[in-house]
C-alpha atoms as a PDB file:
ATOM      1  CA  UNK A   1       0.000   0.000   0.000  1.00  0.00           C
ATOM      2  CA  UNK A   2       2.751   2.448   0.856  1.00  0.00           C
ATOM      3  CA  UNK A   3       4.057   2.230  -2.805  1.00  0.00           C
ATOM      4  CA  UNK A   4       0.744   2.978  -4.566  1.00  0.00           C
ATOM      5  CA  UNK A   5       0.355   6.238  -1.729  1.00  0.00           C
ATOM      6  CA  UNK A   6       4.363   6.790  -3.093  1.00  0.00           C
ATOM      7  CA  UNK A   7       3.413   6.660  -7.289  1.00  0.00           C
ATOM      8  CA  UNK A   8       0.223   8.505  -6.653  1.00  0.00           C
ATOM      9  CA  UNK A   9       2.234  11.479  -4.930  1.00  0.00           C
ATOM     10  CA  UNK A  10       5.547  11.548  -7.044  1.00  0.00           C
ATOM     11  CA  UNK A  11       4.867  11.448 -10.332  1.00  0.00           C
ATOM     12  CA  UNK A  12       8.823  11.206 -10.764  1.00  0.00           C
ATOM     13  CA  UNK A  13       8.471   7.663  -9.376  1.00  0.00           C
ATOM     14  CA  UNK A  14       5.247   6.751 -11.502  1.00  0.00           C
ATOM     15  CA  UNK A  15       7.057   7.941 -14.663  1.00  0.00           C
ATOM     16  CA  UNK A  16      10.032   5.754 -13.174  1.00  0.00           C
ATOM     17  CA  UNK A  17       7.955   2.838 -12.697  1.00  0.00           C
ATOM     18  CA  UNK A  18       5.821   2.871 -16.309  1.00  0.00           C
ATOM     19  CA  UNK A  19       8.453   4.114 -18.514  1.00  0.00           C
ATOM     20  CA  UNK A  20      11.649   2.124 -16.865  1.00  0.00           C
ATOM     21  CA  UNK A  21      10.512  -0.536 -14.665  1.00  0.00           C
ATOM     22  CA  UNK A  22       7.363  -1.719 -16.525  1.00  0.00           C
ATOM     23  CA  UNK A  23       9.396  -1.887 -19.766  1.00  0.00           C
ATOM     24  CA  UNK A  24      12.125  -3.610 -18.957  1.00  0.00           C
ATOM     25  CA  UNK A  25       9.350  -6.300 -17.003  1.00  0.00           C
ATOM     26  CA  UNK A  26       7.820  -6.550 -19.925  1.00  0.00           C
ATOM     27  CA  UNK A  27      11.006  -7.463 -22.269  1.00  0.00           C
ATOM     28  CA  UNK A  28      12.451  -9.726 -19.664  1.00  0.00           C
ATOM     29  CA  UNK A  29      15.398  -7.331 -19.656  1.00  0.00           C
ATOM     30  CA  UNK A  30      16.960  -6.452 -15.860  1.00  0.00           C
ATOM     31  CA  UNK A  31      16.826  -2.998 -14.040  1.00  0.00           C
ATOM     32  CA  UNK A  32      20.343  -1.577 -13.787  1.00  0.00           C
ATOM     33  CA  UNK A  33      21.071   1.637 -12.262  1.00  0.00           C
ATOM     34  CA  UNK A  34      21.986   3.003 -15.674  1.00  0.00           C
ATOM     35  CA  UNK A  35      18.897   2.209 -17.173  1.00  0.00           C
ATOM     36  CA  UNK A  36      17.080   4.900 -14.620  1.00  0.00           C
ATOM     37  CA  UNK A  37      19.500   6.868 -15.116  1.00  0.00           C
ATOM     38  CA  UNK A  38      19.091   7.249 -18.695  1.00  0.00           C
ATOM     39  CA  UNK A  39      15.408   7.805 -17.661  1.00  0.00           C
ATOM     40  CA  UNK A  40      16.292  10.954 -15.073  1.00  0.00           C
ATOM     41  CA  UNK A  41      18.948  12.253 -17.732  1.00  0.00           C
ATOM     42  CA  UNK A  42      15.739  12.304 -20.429  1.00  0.00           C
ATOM     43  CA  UNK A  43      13.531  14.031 -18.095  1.00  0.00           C
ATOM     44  CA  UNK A  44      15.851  16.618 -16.755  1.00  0.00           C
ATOM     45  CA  UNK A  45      16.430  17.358 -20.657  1.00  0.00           C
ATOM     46  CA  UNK A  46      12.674  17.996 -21.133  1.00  0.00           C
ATOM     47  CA  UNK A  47      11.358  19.411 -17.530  1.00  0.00           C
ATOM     48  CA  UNK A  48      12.917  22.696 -16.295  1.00  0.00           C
ATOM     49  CA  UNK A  49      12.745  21.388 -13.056  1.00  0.00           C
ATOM     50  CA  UNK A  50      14.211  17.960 -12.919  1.00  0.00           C
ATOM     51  CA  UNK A  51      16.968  19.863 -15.180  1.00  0.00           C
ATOM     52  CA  UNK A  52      17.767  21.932 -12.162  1.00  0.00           C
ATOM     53  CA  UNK A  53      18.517  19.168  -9.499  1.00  0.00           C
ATOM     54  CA  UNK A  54      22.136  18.206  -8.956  1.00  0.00           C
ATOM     55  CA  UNK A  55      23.365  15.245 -10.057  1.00  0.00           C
ATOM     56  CA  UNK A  56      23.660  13.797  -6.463  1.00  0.00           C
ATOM     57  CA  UNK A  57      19.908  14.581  -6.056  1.00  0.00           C
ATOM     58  CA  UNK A  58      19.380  12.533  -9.516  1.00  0.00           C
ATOM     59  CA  UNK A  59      21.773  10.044  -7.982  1.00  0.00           C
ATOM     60  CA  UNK A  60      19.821   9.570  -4.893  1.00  0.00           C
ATOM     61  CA  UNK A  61      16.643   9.692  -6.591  1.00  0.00           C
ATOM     62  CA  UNK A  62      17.888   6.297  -8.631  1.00  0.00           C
ATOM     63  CA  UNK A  63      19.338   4.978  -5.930  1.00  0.00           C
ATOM     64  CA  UNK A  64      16.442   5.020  -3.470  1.00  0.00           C
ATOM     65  CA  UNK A  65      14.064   3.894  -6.237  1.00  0.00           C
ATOM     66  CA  UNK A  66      16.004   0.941  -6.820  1.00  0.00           C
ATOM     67  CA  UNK A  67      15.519   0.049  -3.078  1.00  0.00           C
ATOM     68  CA  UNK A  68      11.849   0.849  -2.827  1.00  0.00           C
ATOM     69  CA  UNK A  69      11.716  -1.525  -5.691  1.00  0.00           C
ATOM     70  CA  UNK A  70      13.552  -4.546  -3.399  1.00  0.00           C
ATOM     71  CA  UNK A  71      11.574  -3.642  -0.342  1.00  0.00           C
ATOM     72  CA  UNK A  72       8.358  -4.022  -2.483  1.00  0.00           C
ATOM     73  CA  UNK A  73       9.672  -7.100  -3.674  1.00  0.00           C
ATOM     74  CA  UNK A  74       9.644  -6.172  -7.311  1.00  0.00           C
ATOM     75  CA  UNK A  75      13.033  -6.533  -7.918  1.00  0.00           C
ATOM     76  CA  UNK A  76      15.722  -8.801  -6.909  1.00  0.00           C
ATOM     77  CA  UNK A  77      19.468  -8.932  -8.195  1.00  0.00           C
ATOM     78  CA  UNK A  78      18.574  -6.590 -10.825  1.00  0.00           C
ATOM     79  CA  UNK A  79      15.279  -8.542 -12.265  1.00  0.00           C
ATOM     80  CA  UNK A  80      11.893  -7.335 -12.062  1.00  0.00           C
ATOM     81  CA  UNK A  81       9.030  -9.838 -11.048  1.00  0.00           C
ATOM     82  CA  UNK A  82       6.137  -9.982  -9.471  1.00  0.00           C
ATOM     83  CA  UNK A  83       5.483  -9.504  -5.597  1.00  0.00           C
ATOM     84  CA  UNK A  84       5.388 -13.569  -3.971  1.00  0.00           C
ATOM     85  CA  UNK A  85       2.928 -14.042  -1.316  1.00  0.00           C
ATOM     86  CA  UNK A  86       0.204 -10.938  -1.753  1.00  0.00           C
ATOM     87  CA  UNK A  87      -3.332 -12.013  -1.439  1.00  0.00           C
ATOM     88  CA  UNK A  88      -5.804 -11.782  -4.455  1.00  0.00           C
ATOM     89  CA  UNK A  89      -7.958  -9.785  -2.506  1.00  0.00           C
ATOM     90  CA  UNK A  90      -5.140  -6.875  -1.852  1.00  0.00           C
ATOM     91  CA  UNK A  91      -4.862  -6.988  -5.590  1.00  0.00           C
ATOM     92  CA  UNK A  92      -8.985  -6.791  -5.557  1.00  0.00           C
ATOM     93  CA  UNK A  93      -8.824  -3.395  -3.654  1.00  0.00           C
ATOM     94  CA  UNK A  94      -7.238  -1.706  -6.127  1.00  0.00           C
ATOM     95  CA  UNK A  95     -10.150  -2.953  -8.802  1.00  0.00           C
ATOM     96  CA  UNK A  96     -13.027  -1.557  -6.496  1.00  0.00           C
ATOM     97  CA  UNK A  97     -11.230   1.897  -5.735  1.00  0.00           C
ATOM     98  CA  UNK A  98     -11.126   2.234  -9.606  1.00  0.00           C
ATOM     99  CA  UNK A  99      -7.342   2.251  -9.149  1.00  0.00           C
ATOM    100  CA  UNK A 100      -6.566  -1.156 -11.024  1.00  0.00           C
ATOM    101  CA  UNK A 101      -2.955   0.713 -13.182  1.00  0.00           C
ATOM    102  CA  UNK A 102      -1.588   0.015 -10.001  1.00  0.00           C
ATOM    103  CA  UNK A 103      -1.619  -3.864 -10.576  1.00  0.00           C
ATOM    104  CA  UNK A 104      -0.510  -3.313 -13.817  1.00  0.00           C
ATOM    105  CA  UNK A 105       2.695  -1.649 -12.569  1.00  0.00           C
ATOM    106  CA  UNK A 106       3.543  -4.081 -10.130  1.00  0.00           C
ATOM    107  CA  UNK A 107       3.621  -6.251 -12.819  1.00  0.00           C
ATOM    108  CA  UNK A 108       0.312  -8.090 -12.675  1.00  0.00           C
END
């Protein structure tokens, strides 16, 4: 629950999530730290105000995604897969608060 709260208020992370994560997921391919960085670079060359953060904010941004993505339990060893041992009926929530993208970007 705490990572739907997190995409719904940083859209940073939700752009992180469906442009990088759910991507890569999708092609089988792993999640490197370069990969979101690549990502970050792109949007700080298109939004004024990801261009202005420092390069150890960018950094930390990456790095702390990364993580939130292992504590979820998206992503081990650099591959993305689905969450082991979540109820159907967590998943169900998300379906009757007319939120269901979120199981899509948890890879479901």
């Amino acid at each position: 629950m705490h990572y739907f709260i997190c995409l719904k208020t940083y859209p940073i992370v939700l752009d992180l999530q469906t442009e990088v994560a759910l991507k890569k997921f999708r092609t089988g391919d792993r999640l490197k730290a370069f990969s979101v960085k690549m990502r970050l670079d792109e949007l700080a060359s298109i939004d004024d105000e990801v261009g202005s953060w420092s390069d150890s904010t960018l950094d930390k941004i990456n790095s702390q995604y990364r993580s939130t993505l292992k504590d979820c339990g998206l992503l081990e060893n650099d591959l993305l897969n689905y969450p082991a041992g979540i109820s159907e009926s967590f998943w169900d929530y998300f379906d009757d608060i007319n939120e269901s993208w979120f199981k899509e970007t948890c890879f479901k």
